[in-house]
N, C-alpha and C. Protein backbone atom coordinates (compact mmCIF):
# COMPACT_ATOMS: atom_id res chain seq x y z
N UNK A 1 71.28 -170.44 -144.79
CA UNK A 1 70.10 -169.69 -145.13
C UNK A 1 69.00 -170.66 -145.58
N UNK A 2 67.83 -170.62 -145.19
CA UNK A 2 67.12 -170.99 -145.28
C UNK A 2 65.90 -170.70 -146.90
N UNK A 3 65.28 -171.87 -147.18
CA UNK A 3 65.00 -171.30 -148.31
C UNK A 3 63.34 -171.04 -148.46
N UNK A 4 62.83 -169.95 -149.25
CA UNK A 4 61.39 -169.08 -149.00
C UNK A 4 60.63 -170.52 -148.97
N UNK A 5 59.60 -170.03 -148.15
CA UNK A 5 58.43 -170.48 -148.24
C UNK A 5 57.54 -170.27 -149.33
N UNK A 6 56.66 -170.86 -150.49
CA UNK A 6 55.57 -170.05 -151.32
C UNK A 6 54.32 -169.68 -150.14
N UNK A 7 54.01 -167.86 -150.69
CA UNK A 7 53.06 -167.91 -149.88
C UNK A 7 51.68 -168.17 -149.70
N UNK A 8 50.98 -168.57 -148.53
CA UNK A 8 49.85 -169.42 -148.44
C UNK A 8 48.56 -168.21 -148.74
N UNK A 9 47.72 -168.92 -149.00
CA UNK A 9 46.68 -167.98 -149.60
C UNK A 9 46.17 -167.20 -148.34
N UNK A 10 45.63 -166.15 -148.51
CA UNK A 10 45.29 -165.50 -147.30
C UNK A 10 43.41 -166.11 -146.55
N UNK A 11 42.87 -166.82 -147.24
CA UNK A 11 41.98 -167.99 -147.18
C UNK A 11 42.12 -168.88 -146.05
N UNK A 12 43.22 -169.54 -146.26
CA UNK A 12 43.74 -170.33 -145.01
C UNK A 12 43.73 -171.97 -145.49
N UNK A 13 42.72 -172.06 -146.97
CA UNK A 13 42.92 -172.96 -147.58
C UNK A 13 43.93 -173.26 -148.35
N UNK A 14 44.73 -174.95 -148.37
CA UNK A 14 45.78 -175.57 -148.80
C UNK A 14 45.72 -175.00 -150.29
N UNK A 15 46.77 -174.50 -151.35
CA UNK A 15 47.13 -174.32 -152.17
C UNK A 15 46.83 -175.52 -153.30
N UNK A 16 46.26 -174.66 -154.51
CA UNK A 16 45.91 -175.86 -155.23
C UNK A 16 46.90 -176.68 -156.00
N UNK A 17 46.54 -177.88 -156.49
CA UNK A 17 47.89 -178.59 -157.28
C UNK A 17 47.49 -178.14 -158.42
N UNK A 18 48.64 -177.64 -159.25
CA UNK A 18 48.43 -177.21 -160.92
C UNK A 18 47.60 -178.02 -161.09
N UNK A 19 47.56 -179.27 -161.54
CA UNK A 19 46.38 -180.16 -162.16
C UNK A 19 45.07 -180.18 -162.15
N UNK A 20 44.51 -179.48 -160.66
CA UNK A 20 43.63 -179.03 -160.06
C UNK A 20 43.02 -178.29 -161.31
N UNK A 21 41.21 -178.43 -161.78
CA UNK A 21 40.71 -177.66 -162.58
C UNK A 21 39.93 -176.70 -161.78
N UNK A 22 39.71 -177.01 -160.67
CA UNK A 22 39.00 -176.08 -159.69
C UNK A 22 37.54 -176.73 -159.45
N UNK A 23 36.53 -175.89 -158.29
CA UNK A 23 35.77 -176.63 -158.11
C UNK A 23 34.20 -176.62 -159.60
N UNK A 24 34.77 -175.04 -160.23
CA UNK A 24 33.29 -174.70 -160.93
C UNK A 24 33.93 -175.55 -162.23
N UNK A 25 34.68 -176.52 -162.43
CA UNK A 25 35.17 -177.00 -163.74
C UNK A 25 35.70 -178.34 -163.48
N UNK A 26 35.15 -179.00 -162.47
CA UNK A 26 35.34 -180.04 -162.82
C UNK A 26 33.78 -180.77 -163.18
N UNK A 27 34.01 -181.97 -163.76
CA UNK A 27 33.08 -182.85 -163.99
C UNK A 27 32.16 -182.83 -163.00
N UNK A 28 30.56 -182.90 -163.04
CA UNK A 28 29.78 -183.54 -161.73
C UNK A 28 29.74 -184.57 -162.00
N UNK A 29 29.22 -185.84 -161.06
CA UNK A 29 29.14 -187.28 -160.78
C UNK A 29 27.89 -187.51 -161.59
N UNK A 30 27.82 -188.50 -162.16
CA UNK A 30 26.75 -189.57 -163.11
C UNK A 30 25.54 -189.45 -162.51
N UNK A 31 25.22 -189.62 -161.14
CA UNK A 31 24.25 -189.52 -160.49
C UNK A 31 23.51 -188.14 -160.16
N UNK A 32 24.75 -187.17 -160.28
CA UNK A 32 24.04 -185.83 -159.96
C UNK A 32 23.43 -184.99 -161.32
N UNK A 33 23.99 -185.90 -162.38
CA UNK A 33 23.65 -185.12 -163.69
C UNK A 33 22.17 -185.52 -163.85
N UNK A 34 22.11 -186.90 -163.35
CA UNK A 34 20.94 -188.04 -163.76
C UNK A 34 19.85 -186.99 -162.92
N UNK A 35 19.89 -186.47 -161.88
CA UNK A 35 18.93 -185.94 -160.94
C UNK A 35 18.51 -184.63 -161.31
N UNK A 36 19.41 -183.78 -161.66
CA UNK A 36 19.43 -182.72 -162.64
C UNK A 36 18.38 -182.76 -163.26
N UNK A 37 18.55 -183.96 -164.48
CA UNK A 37 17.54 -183.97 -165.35
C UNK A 37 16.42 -184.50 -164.81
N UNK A 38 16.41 -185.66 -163.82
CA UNK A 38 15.35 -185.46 -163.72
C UNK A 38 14.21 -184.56 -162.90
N UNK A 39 15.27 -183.69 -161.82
CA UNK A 39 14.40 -182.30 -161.21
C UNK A 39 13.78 -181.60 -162.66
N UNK A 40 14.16 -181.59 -163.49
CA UNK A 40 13.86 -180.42 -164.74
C UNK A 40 12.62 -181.54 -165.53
N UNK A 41 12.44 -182.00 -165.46
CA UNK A 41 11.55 -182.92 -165.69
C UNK A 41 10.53 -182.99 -165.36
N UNK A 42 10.90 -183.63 -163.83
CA UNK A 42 9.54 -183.17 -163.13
C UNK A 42 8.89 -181.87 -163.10
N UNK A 43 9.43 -180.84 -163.04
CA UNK A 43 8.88 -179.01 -163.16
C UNK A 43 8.59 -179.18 -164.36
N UNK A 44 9.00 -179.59 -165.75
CA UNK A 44 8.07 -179.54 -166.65
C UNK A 44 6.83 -180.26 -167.34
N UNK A 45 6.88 -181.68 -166.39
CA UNK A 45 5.47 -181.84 -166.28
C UNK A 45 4.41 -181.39 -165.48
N UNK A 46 5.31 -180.75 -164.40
CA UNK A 46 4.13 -180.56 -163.17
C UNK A 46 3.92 -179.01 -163.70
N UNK A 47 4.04 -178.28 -164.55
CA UNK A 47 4.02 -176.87 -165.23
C UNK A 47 3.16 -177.09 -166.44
N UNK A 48 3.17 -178.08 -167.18
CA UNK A 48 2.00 -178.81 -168.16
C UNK A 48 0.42 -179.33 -167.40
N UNK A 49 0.76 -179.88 -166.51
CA UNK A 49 -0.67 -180.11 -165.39
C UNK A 49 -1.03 -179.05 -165.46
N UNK A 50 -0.10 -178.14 -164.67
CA UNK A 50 -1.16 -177.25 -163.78
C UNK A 50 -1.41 -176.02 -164.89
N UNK A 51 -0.88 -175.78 -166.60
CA UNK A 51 -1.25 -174.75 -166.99
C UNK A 51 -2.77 -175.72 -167.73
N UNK A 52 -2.70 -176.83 -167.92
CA UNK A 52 -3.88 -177.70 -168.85
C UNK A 52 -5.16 -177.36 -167.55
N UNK A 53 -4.62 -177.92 -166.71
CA UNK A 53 -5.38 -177.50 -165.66
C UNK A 53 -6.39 -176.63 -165.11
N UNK A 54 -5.73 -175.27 -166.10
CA UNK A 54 -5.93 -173.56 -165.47
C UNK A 54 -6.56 -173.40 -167.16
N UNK A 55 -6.52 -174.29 -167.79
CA UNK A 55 -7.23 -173.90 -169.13
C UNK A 55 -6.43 -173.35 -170.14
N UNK A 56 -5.08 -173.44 -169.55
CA UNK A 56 -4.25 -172.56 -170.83
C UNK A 56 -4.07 -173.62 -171.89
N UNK A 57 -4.41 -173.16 -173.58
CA UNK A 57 -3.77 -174.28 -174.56
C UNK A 57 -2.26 -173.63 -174.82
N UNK A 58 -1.82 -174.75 -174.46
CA UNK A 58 -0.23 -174.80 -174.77
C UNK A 58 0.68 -175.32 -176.29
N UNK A 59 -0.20 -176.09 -177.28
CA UNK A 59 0.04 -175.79 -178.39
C UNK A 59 -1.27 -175.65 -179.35
């Protein structure tokens, strides 16, 4: 007799290894955090231009 198979996800993707934290929990890379901040950066200076710009006082 043969012994069970575990069964495969109905996905079709390989089964994760326990160790596995998954994809929304692992760490991002040094470089993608670095870009992060600096996309958010840039939108908040270029959101300071253009309200100084438009005449709004902002403090």
């Amino acid at each position: 007799m043969s012994t069970p198979k575990p069964p495969q996800p109905s996905s079709g993707k390989p089964p994760r290894e326990p160790g596995d934290p998954g994809f929304w929990r692992r760490p991002l890379p040094n470089r993608v955090v670095w870009l992060i901040i600096a996309l958010a950066a840039v939108v908040v200076v270029a959101g300071v231009v253009v309200s100084l710009s438009l005449g709004v006082r902002l403090f």
